[in-house]
C-alpha atoms as a PDB file:
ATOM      1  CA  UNK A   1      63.576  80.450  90.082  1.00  0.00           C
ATOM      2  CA  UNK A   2      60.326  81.205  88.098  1.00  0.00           C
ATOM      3  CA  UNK A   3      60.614  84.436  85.791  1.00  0.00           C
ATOM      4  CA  UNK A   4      57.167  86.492  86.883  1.00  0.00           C
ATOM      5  CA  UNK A   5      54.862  86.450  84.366  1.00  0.00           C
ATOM      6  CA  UNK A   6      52.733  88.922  83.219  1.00  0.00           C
ATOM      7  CA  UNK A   7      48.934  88.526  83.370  1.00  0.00           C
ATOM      8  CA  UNK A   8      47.323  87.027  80.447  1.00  0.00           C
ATOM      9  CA  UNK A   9      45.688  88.622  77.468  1.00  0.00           C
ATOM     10  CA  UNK A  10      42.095  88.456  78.777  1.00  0.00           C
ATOM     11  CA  UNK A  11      41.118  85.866  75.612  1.00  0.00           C
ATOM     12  CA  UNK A  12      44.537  83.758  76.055  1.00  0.00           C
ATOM     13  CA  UNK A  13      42.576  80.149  76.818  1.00  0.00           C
ATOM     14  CA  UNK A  14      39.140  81.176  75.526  1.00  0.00           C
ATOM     15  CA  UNK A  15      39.269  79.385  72.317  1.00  0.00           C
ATOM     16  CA  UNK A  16      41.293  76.029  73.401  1.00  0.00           C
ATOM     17  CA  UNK A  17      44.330  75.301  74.753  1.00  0.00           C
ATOM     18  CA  UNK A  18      47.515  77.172  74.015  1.00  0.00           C
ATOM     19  CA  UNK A  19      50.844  75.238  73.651  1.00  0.00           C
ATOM     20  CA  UNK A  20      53.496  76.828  76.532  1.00  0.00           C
ATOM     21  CA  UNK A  21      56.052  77.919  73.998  1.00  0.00           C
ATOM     22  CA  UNK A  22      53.364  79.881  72.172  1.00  0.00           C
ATOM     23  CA  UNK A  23      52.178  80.917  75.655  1.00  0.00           C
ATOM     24  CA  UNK A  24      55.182  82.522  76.312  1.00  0.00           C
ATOM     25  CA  UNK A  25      55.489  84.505  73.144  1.00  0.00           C
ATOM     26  CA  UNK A  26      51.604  85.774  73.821  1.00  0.00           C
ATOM     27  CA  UNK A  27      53.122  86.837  76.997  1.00  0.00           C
ATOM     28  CA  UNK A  28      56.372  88.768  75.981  1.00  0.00           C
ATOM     29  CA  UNK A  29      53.680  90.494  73.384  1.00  0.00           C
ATOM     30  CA  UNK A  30      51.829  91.878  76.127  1.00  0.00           C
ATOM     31  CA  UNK A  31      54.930  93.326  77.929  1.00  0.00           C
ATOM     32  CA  UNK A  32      55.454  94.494  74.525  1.00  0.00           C
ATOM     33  CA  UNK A  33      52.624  96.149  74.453  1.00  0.00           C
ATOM     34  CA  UNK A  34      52.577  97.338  77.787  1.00  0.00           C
ATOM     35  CA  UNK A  35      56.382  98.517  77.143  1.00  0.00           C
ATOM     36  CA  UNK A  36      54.720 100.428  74.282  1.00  0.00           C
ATOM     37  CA  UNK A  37      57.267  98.758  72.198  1.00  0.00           C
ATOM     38  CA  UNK A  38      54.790  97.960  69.369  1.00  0.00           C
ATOM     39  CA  UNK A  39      56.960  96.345  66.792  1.00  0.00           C
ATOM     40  CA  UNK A  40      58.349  93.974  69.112  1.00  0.00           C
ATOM     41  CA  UNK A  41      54.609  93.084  70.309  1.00  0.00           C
ATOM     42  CA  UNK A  42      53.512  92.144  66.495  1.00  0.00           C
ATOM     43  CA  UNK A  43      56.767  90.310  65.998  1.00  0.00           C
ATOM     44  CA  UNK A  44      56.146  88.451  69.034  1.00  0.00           C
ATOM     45  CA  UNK A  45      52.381  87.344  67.811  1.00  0.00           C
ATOM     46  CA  UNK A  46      53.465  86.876  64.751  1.00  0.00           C
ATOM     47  CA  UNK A  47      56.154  84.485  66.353  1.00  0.00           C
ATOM     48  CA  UNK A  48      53.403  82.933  67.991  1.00  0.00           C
ATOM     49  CA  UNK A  49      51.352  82.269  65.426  1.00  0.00           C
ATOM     50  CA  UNK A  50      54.554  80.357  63.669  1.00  0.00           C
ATOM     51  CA  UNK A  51      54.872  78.833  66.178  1.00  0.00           C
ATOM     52  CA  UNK A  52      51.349  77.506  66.614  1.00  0.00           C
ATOM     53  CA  UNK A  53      49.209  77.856  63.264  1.00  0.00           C
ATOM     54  CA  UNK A  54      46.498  75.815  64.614  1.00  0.00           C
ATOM     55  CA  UNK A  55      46.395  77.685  68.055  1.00  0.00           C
ATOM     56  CA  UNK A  56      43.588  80.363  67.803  1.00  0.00           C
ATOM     57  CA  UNK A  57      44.943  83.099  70.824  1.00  0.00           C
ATOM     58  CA  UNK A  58      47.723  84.316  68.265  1.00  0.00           C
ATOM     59  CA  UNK A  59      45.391  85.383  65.352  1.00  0.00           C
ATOM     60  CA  UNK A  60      43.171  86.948  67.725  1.00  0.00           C
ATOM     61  CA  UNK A  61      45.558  89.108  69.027  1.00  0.00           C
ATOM     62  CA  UNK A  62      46.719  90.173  65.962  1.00  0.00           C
ATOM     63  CA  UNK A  63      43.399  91.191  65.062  1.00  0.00           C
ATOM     64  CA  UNK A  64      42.956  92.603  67.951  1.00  0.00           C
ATOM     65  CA  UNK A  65      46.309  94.826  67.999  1.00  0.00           C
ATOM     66  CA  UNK A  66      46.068  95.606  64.483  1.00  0.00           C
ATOM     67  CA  UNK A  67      42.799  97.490  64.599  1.00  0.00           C
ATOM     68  CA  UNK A  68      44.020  99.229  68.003  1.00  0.00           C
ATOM     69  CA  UNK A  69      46.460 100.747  65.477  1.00  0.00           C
ATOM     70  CA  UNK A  70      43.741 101.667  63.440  1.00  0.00           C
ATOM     71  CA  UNK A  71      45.721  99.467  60.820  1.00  0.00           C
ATOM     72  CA  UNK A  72      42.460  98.004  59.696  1.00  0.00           C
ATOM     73  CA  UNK A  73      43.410  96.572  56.180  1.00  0.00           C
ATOM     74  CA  UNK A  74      46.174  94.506  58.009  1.00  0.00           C
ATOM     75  CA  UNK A  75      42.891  93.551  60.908  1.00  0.00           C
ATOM     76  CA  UNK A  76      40.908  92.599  57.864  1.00  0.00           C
ATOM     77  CA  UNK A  77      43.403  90.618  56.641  1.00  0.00           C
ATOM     78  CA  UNK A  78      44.397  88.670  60.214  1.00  0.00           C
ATOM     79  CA  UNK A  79      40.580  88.416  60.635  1.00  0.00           C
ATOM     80  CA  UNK A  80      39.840  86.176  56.972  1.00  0.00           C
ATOM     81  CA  UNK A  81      42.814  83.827  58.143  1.00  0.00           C
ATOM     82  CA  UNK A  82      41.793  83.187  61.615  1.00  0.00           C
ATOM     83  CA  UNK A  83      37.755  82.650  60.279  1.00  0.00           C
ATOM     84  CA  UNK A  84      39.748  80.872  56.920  1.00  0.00           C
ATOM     85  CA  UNK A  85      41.676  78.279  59.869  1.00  0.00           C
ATOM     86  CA  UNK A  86      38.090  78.005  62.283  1.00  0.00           C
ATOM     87  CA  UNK A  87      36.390  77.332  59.399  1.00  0.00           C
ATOM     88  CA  UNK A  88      38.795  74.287  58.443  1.00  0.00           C
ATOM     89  CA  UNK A  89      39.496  73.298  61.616  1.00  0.00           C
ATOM     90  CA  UNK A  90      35.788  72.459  62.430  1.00  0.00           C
ATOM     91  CA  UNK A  91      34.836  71.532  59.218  1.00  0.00           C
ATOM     92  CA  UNK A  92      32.628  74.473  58.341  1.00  0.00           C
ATOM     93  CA  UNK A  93      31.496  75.987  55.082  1.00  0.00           C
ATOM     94  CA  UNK A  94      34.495  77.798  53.754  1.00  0.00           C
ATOM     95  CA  UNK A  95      32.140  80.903  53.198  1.00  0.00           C
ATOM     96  CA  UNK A  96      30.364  82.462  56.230  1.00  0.00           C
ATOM     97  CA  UNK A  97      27.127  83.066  54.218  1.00  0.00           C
ATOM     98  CA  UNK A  98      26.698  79.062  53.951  1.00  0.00           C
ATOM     99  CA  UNK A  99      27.176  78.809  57.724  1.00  0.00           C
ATOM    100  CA  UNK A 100      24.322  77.707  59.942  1.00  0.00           C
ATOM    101  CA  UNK A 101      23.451  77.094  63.367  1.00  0.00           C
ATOM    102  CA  UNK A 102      23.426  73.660  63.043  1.00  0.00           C
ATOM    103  CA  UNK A 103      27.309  73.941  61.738  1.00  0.00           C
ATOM    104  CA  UNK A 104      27.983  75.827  64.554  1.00  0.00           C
ATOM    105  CA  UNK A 105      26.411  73.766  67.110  1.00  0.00           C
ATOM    106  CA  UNK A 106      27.990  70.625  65.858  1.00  0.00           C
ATOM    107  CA  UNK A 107      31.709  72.109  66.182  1.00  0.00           C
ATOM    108  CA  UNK A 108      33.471  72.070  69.128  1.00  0.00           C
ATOM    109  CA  UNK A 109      32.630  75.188  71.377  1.00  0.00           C
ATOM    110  CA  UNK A 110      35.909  76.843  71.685  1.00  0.00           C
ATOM    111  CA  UNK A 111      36.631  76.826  67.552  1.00  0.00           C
ATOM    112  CA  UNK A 112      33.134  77.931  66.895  1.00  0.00           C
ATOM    113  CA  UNK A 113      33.280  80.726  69.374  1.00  0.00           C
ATOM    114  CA  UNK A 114      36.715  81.782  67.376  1.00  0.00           C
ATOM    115  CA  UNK A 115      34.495  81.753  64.016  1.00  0.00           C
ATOM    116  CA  UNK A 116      31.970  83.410  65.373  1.00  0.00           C
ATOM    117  CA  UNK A 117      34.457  86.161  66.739  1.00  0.00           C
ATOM    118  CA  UNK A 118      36.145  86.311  63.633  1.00  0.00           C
ATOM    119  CA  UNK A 119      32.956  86.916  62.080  1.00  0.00           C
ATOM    120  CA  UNK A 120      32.303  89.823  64.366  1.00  0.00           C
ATOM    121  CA  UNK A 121      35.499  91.457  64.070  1.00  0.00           C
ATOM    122  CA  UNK A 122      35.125  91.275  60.111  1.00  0.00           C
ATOM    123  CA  UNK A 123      31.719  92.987  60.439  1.00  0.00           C
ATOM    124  CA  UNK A 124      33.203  95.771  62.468  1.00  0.00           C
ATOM    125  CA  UNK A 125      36.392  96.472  60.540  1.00  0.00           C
ATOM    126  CA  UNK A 126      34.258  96.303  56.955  1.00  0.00           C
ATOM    127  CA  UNK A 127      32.176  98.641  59.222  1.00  0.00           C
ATOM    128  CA  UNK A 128      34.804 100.924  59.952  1.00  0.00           C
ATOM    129  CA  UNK A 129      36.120 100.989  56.461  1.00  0.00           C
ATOM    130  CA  UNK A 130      32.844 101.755  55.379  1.00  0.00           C
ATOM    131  CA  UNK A 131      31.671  98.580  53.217  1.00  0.00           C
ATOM    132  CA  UNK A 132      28.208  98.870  54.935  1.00  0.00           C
ATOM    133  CA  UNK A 133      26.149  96.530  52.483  1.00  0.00           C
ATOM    134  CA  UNK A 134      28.553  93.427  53.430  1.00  0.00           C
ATOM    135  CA  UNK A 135      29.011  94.372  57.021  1.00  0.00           C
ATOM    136  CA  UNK A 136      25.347  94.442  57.900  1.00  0.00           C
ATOM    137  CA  UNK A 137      24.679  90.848  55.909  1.00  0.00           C
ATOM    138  CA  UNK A 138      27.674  90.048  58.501  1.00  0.00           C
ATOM    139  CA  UNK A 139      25.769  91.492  61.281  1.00  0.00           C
ATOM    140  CA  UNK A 140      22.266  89.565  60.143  1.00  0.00           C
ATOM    141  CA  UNK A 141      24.501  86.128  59.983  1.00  0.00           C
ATOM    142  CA  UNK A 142      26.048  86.789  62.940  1.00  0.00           C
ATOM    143  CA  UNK A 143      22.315  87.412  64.636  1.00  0.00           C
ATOM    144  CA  UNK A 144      21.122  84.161  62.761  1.00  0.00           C
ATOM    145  CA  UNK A 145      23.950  81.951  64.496  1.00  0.00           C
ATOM    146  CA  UNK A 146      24.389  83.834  67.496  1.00  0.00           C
ATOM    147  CA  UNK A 147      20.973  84.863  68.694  1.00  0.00           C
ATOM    148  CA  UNK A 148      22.022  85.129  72.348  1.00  0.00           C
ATOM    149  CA  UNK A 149      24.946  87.063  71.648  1.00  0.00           C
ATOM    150  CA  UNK A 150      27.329  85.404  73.069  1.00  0.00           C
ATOM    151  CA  UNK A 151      30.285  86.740  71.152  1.00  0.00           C
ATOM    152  CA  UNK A 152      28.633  90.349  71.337  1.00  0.00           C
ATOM    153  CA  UNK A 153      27.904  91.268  67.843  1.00  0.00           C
ATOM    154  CA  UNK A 154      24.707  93.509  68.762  1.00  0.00           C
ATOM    155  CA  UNK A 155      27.095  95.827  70.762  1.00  0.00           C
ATOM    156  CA  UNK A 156      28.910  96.116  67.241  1.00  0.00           C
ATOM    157  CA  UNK A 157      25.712  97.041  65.329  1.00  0.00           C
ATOM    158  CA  UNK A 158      24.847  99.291  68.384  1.00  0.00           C
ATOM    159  CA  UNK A 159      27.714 101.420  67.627  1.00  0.00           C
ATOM    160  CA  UNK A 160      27.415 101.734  64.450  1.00  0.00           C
ATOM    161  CA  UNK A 161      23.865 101.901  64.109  1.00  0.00           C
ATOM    162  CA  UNK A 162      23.472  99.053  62.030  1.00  0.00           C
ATOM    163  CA  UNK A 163      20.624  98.214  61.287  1.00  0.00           C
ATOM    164  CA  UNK A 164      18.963 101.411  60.501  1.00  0.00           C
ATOM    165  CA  UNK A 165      15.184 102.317  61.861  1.00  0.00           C
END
């Protein structure tokens, strides 16, 4: 008999496939999570990401439940490897200031969406830590490769007001 799983993280095939053993570690993260058991749930992704250091879902996640934390210097950190590994694994400029839309375009969708993500969440948590200068050059890249907002960068410099006037 089948164990019931739990439904996905929303952003679980978004960015390629995921391998089932690191599948099932994304999913014991989010009864983790849900449990409220938050060490377990960032063991579990870290597992994950062990487990599968090409697979994109895991460093994501982390990202994504290190800033719900409000444990942004850990986010920032999670956020540079997972552009660091997009950036390698599509063959793009290791800097995001040398990236262009033709880089982007030539990569395969689901790694350049992860870049491009990474990208965002970078802007917002340099944002948030209040390294404005670098977040809205960020913000003007992100524009630049993203102009129909795909990843939803704008709703980032919405909040924040970015850019001024």
């Amino acid at each position: 008999m089948a164990a019931t799983r739990i439904p996905s993280f929303e952003t679980r095939d978004g960015f390629g496939p995921v391998p089932p053993h690191v599948d099932d570690r994304l999913s014991w993260a989010l009864e983790a999570w849900l449990d409220r058991d938050y060490a377990r749930c960032e063991a579990l992704l870290w597992d994950a990401h062990r487990l599968g250091p090409g697979v994109p879902a895991p460093l994501f996640e982390l990202c994504r439940f290190y800033q719900r934390q409000g444990e942004l210097a850990e986010a920032e950190r999670v956020a540079w490897i997972g552009l660091a590994a997009a950036e390698r694994t599509a063959g793009l400029s290791a800097d995001w200031r040398d990236l262009s839309v033709a880089d982007i375009g030539a990569a395969a969708r689901p790694i350049s969406q992860f870049a491009l993500v990474m990208l965002k969440a970078l802007a917002e948590i340099r944002l948030r830590r209040g390294a404005y200068a670098e977040a809205g050059a960020m913000l003007e890249r992100l524009e630049e490769l993203d102009p129909s907002d795909t990843v939803g960068h704008r709703a980032v410099s919405s909040l924040f007001g970015w850019p001024e006037g």
